[in-house]
N, C-alpha and C. Protein backbone atom coordinates (compact mmCIF):
# COMPACT_ATOMS: atom_id res chain seq x y z
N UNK A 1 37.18 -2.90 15.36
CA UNK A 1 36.06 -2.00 15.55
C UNK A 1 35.61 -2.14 17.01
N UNK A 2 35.54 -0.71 17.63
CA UNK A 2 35.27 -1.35 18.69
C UNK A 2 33.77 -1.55 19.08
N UNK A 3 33.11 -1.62 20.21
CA UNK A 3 31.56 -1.92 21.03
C UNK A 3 30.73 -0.68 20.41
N UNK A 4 30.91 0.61 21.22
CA UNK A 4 30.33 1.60 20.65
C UNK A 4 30.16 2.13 19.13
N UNK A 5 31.01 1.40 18.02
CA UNK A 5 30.83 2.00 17.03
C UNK A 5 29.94 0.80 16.55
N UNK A 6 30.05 -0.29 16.66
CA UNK A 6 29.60 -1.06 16.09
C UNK A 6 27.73 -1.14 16.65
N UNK A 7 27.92 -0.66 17.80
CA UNK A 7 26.19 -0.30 18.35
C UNK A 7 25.83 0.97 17.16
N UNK A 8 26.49 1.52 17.40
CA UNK A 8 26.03 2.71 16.81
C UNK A 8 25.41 2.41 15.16
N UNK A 9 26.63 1.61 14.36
CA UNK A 9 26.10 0.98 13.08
C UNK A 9 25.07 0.63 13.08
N UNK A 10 24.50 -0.63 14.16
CA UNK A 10 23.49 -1.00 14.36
C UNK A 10 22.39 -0.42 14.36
N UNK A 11 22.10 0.67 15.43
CA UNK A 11 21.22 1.79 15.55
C UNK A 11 20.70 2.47 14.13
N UNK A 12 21.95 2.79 13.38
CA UNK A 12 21.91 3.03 11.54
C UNK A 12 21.29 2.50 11.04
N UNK A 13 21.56 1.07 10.93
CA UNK A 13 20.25 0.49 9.88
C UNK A 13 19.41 -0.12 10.69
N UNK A 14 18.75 -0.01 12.00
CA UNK A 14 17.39 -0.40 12.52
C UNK A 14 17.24 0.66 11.99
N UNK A 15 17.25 1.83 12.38
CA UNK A 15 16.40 2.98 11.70
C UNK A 15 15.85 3.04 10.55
N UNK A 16 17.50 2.90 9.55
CA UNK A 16 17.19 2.84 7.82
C UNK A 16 16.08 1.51 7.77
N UNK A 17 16.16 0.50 8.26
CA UNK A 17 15.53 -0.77 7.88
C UNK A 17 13.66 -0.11 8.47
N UNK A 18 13.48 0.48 9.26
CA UNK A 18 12.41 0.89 10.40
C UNK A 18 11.69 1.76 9.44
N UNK A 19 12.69 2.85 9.07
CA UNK A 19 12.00 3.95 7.88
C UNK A 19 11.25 3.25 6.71
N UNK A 20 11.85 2.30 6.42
CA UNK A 20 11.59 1.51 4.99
C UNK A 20 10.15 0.98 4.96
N UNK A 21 10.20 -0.07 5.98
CA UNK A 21 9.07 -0.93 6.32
C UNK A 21 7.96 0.24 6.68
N UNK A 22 8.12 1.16 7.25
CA UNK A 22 7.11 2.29 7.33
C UNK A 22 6.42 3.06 6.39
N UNK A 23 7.41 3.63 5.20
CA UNK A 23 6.94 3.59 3.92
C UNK A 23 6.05 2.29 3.38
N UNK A 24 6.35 1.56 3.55
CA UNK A 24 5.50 0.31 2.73
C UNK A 24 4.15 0.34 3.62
N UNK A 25 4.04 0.04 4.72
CA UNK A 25 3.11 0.29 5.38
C UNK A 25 1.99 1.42 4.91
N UNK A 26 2.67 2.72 5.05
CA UNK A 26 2.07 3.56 4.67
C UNK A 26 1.18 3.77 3.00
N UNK A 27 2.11 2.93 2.32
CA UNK A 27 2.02 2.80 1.17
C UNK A 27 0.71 2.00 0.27
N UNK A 28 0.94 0.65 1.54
CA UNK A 28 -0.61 -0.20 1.73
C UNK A 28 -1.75 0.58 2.36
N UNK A 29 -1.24 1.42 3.17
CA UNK A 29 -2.69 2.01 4.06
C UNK A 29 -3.37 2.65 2.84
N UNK A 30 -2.70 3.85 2.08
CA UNK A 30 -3.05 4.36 1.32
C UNK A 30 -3.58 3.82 0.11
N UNK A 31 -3.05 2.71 -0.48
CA UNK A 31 -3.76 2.14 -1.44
C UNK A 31 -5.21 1.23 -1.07
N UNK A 32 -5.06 1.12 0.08
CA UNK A 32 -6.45 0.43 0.65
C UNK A 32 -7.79 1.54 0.28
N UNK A 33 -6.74 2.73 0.65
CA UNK A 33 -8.26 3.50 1.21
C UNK A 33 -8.37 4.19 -0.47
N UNK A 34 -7.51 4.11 -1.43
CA UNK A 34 -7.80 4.38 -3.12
C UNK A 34 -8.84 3.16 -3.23
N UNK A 35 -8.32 1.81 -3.21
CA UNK A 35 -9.26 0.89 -3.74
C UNK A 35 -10.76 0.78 -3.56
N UNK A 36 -10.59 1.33 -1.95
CA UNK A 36 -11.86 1.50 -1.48
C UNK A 36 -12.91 2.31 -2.07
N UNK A 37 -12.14 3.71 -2.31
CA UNK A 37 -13.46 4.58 -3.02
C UNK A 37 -13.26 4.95 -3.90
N UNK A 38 -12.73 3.68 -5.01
CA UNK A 38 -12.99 3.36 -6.50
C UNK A 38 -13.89 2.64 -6.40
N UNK A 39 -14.19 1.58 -5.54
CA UNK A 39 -15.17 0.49 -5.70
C UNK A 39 -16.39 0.82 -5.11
N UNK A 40 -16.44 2.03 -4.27
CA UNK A 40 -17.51 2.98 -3.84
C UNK A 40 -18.09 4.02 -4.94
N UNK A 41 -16.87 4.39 -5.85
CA UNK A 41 -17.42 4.92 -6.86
C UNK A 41 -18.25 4.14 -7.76
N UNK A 42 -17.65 3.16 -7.92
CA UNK A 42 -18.33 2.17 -9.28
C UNK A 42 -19.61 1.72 -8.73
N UNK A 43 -19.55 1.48 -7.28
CA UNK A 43 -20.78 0.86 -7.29
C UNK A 43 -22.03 2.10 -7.15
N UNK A 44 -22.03 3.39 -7.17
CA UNK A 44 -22.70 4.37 -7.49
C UNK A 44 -23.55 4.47 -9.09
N UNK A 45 -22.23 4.32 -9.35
CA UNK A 45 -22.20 4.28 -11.16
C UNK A 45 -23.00 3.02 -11.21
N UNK A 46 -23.38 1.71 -10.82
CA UNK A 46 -23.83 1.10 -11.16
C UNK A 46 -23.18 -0.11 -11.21
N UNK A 47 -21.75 -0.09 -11.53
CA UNK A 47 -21.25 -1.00 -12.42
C UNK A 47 -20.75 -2.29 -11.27
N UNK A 48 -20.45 -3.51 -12.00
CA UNK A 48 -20.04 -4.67 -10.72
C UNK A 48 -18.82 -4.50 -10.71
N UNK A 49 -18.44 -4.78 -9.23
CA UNK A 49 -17.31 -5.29 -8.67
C UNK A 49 -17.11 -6.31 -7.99
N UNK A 50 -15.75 -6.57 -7.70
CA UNK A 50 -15.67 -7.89 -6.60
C UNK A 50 -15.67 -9.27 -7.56
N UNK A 51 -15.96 -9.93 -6.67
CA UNK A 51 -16.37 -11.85 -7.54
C UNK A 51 -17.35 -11.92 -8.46
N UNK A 52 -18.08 -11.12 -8.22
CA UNK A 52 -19.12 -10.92 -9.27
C UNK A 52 -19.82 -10.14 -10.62
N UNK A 53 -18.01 -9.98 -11.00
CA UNK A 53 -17.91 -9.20 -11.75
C UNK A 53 -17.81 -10.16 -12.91
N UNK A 54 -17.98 -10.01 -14.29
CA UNK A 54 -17.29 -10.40 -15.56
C UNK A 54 -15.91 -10.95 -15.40
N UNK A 55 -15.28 -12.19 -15.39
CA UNK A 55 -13.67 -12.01 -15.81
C UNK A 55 -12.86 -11.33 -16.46
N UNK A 56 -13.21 -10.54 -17.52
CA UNK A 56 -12.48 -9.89 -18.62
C UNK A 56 -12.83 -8.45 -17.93
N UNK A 57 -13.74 -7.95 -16.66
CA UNK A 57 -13.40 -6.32 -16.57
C UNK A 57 -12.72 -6.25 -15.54
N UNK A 58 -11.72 -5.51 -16.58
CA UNK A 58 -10.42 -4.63 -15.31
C UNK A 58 -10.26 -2.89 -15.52
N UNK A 59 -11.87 -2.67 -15.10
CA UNK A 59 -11.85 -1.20 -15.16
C UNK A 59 -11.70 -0.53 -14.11
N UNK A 60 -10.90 -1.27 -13.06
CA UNK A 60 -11.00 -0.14 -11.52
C UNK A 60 -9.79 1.00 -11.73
N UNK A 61 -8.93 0.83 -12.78
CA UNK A 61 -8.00 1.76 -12.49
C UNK A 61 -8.52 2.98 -13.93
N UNK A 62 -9.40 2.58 -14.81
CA UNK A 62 -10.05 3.31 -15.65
C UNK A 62 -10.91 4.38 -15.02
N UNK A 63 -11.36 4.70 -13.85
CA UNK A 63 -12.12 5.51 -13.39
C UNK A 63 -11.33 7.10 -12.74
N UNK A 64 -11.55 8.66 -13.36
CA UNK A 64 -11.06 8.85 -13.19
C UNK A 64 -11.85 9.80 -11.90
């Protein structure tokens, strides 16, 4: 194989590898900013969140 093809491979999966990690990224940004104004919702509604919630409530994904 020669220099140039084997750069070129290279170039292939930085990209593929580059795209990936970007999705995930993106993936966290977006779930940040869901979690966020669920727990902006609830705390409207009244209800606790955070550490100071009950152990047994796991209603943040119950809100629609």
């Amino acid at each position: 194989m020669n220099s140039v093809a084997l750069f070129a491979y290279g170039v292939l999966v930085t990209l593929v590898v580059g795209f990936g990690i970007g999705l995930l990224v993106w993936g966290a940004i977006l779930d940040g900013r869901h979690d966020h104004e669920v727990r902006a919702r609830l705390e409207d509604h009244g209800e606790a969140t955070g550490p100071a919630a009950e152990p047994g409530d796991h209603h943040l994904g119950a809100v629609s």
